[in-house]
C-alpha atoms as a PDB file:
ATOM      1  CA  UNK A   1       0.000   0.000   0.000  1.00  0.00           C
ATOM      2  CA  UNK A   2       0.911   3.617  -1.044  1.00  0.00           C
ATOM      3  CA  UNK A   3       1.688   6.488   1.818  1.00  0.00           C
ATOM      4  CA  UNK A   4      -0.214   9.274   0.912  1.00  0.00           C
ATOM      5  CA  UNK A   5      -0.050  11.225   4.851  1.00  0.00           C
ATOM      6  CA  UNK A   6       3.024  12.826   3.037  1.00  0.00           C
ATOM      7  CA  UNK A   7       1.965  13.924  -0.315  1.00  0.00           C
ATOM      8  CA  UNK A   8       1.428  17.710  -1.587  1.00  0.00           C
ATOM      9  CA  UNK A   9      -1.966  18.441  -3.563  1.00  0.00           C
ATOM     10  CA  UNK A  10      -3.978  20.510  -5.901  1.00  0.00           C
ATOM     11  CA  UNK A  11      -5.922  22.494  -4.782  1.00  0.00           C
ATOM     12  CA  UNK A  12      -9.043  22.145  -6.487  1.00  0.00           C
ATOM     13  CA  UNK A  13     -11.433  23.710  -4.250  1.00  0.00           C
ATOM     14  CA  UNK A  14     -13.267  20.495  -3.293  1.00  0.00           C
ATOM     15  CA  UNK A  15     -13.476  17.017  -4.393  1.00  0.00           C
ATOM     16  CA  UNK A  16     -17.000  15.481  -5.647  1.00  0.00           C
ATOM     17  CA  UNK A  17     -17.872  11.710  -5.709  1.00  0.00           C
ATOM     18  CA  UNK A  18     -21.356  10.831  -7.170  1.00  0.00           C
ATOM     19  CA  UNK A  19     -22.649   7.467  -6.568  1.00  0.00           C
ATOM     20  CA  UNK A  20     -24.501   5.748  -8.930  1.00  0.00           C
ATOM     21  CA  UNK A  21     -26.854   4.887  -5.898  1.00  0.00           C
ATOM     22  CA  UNK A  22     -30.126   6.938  -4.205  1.00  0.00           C
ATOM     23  CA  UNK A  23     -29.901   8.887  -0.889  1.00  0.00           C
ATOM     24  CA  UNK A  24     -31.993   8.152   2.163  1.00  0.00           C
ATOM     25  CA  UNK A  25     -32.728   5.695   4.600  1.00  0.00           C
ATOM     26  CA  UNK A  26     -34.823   3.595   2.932  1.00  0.00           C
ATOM     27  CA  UNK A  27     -32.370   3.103  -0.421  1.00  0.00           C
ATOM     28  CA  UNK A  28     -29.589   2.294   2.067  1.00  0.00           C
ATOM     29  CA  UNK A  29     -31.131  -0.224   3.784  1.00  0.00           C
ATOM     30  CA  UNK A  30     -32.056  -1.623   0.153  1.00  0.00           C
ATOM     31  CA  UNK A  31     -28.248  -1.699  -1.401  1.00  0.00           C
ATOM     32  CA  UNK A  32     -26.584  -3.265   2.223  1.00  0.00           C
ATOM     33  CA  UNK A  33     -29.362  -6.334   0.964  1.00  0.00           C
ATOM     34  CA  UNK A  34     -28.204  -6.227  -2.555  1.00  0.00           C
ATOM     35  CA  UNK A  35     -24.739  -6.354  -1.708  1.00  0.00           C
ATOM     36  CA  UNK A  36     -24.611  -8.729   0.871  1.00  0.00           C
ATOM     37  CA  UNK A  37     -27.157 -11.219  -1.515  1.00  0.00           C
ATOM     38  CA  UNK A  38     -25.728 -10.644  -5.259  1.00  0.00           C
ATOM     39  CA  UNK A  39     -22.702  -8.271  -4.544  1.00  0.00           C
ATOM     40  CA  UNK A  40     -21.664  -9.092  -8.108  1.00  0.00           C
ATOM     41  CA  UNK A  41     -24.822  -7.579  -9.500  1.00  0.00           C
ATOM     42  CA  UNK A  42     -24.217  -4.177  -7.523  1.00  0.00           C
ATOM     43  CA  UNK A  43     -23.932  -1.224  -9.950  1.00  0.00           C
ATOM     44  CA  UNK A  44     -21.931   0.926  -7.413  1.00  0.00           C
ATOM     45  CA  UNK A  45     -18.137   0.286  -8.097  1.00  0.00           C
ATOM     46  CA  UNK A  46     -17.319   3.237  -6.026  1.00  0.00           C
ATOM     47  CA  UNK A  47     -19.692   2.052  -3.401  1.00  0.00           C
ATOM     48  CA  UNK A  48     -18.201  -1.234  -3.885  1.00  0.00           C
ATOM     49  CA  UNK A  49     -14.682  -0.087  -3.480  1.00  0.00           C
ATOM     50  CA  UNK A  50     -15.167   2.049  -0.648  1.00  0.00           C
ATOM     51  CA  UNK A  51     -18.007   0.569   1.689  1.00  0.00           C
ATOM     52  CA  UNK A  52     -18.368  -2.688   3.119  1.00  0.00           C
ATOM     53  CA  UNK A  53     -21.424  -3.905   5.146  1.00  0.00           C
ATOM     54  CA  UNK A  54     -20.103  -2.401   8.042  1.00  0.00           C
ATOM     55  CA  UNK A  55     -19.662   0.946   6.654  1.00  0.00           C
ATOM     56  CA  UNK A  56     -16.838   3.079   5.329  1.00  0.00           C
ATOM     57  CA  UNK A  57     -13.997   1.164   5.336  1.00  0.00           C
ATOM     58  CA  UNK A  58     -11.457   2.750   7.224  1.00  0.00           C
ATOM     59  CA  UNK A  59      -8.784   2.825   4.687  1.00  0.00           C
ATOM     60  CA  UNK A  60     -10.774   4.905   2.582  1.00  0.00           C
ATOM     61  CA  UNK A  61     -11.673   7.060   5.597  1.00  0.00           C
ATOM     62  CA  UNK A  62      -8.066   7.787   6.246  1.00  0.00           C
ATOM     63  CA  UNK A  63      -6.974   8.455   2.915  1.00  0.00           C
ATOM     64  CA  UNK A  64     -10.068  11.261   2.451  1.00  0.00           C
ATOM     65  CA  UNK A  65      -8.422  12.725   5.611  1.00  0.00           C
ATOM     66  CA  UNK A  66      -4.756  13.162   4.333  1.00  0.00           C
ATOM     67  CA  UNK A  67      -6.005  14.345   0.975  1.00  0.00           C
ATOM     68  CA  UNK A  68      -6.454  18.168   2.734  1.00  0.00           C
ATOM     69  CA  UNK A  69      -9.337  18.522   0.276  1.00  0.00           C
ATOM     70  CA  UNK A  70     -12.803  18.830   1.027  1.00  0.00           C
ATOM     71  CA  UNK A  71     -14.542  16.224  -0.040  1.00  0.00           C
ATOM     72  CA  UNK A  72     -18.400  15.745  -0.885  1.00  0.00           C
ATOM     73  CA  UNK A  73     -19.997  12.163  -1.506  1.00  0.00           C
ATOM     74  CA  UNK A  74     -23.313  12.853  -3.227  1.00  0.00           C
ATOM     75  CA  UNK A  75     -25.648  10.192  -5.358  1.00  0.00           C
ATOM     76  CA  UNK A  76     -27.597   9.656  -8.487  1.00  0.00           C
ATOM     77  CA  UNK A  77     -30.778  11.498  -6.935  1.00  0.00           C
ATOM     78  CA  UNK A  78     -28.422  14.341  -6.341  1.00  0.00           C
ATOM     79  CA  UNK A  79     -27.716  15.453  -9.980  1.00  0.00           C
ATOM     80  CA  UNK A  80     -30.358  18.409 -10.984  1.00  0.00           C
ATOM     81  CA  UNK A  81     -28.473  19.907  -7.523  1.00  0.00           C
ATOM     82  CA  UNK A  82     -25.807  19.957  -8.945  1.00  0.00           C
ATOM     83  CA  UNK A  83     -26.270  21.110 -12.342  1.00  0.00           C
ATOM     84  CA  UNK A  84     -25.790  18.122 -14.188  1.00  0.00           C
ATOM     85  CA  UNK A  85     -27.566  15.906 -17.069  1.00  0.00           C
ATOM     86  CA  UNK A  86     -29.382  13.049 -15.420  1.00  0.00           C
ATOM     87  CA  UNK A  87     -28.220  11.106 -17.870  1.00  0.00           C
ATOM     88  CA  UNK A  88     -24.094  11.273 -16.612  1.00  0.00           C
ATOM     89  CA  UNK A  89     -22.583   8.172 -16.277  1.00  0.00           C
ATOM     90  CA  UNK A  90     -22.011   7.125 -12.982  1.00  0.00           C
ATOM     91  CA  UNK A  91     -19.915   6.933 -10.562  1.00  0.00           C
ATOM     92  CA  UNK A  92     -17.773   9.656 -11.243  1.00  0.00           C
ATOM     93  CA  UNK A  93     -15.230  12.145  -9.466  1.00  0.00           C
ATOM     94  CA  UNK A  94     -15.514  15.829 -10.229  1.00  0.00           C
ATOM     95  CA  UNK A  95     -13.267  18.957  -9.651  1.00  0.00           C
ATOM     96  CA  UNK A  96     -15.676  21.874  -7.460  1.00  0.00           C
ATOM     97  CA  UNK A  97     -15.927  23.298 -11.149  1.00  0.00           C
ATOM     98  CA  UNK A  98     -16.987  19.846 -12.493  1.00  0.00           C
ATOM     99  CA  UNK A  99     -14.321  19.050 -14.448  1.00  0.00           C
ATOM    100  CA  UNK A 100     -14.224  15.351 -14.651  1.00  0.00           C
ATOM    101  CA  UNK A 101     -11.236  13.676 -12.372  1.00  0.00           C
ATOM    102  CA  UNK A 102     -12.428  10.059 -12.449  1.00  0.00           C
ATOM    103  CA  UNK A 103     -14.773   9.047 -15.294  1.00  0.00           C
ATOM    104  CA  UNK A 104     -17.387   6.117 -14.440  1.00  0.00           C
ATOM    105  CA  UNK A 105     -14.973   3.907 -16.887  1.00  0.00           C
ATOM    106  CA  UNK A 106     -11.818   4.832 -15.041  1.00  0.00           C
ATOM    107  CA  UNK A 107     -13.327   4.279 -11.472  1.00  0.00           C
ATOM    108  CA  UNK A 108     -15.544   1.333 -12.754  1.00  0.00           C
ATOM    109  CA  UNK A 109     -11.949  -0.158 -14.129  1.00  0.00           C
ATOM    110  CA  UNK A 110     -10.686  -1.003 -10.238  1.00  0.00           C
ATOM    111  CA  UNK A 111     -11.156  -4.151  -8.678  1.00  0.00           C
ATOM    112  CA  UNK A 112      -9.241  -2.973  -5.228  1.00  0.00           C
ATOM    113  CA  UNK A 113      -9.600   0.321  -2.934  1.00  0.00           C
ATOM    114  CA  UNK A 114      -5.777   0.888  -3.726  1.00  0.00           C
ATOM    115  CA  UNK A 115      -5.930   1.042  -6.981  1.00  0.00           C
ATOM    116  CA  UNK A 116      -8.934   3.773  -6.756  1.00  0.00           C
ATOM    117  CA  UNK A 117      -6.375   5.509  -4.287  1.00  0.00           C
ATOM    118  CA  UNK A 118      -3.551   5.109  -6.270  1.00  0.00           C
ATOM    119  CA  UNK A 119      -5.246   6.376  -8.943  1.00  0.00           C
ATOM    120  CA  UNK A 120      -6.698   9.878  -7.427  1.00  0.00           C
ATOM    121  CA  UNK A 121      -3.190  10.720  -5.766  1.00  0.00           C
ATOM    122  CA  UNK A 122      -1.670  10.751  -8.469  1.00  0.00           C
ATOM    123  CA  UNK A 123      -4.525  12.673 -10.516  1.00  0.00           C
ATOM    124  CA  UNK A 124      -4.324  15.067  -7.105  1.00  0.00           C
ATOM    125  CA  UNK A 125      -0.721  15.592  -7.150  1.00  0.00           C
ATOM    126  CA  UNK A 126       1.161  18.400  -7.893  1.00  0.00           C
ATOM    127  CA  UNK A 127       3.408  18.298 -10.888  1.00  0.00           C
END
């Protein structure tokens, strides 16, 4: 695993992860079922990556916190909000000024948390 705790970053205002889940209650309960029962049939990568049935995996939780970033996790339910087509592939990453970071190709492309971390350092890093 990559140290990140040392790393220097953009600054890029804040950091925006859509999931290509629904907010609430309700729609939580719902995908903990799904991906607990047919985790292969989850259309959440990110959620995939980054949750497990216990909650944010800490990992993930740490590296959010040594990005110096803000960081705001919003969902598919969430896009009018935010000024964007309902039709935008998800999950994606954007830049405050919704410039695309992570595409839902790139991010749907991992198969471990490190290589989503990996991946966002070094799009985060200074050059």
């Amino acid at each position: 695993m990559m140290l990140y705790n040392n790393k220097k970053y953009k600054n890029l205002g804040s950091l925006i992860f859509i999931y290509n889940a629904e907010s609430g209650l309700v729609n939580t309960i719902l995908d903990y079922i799904h991906k607990a029962v047919s985790p292969d049939t989850y259309e959440c990568n990110l959620c995939k990556l980054t949750y497990d049935n216990y909650g944010k995996i800490k990992e993930w939780n740490d590296f959010i916190s040594t990005i110096s970033i803000p960081v705001k996790f919003k969902y598919r339910d969430e896009l009018d909000q935010l000024g964007l087509d309902s039709g935008t592939e998800l999950p994606i990453l954007l830049s405050k000024d919704k410039k695309v970071l992570l595409s839902a190709k790139k991010i749907n492309s991992f198969r471990t948390l490190n290589k989503l971390m990996d991946a966002l350092s070094k799009k985060l890093e200074l050059q």
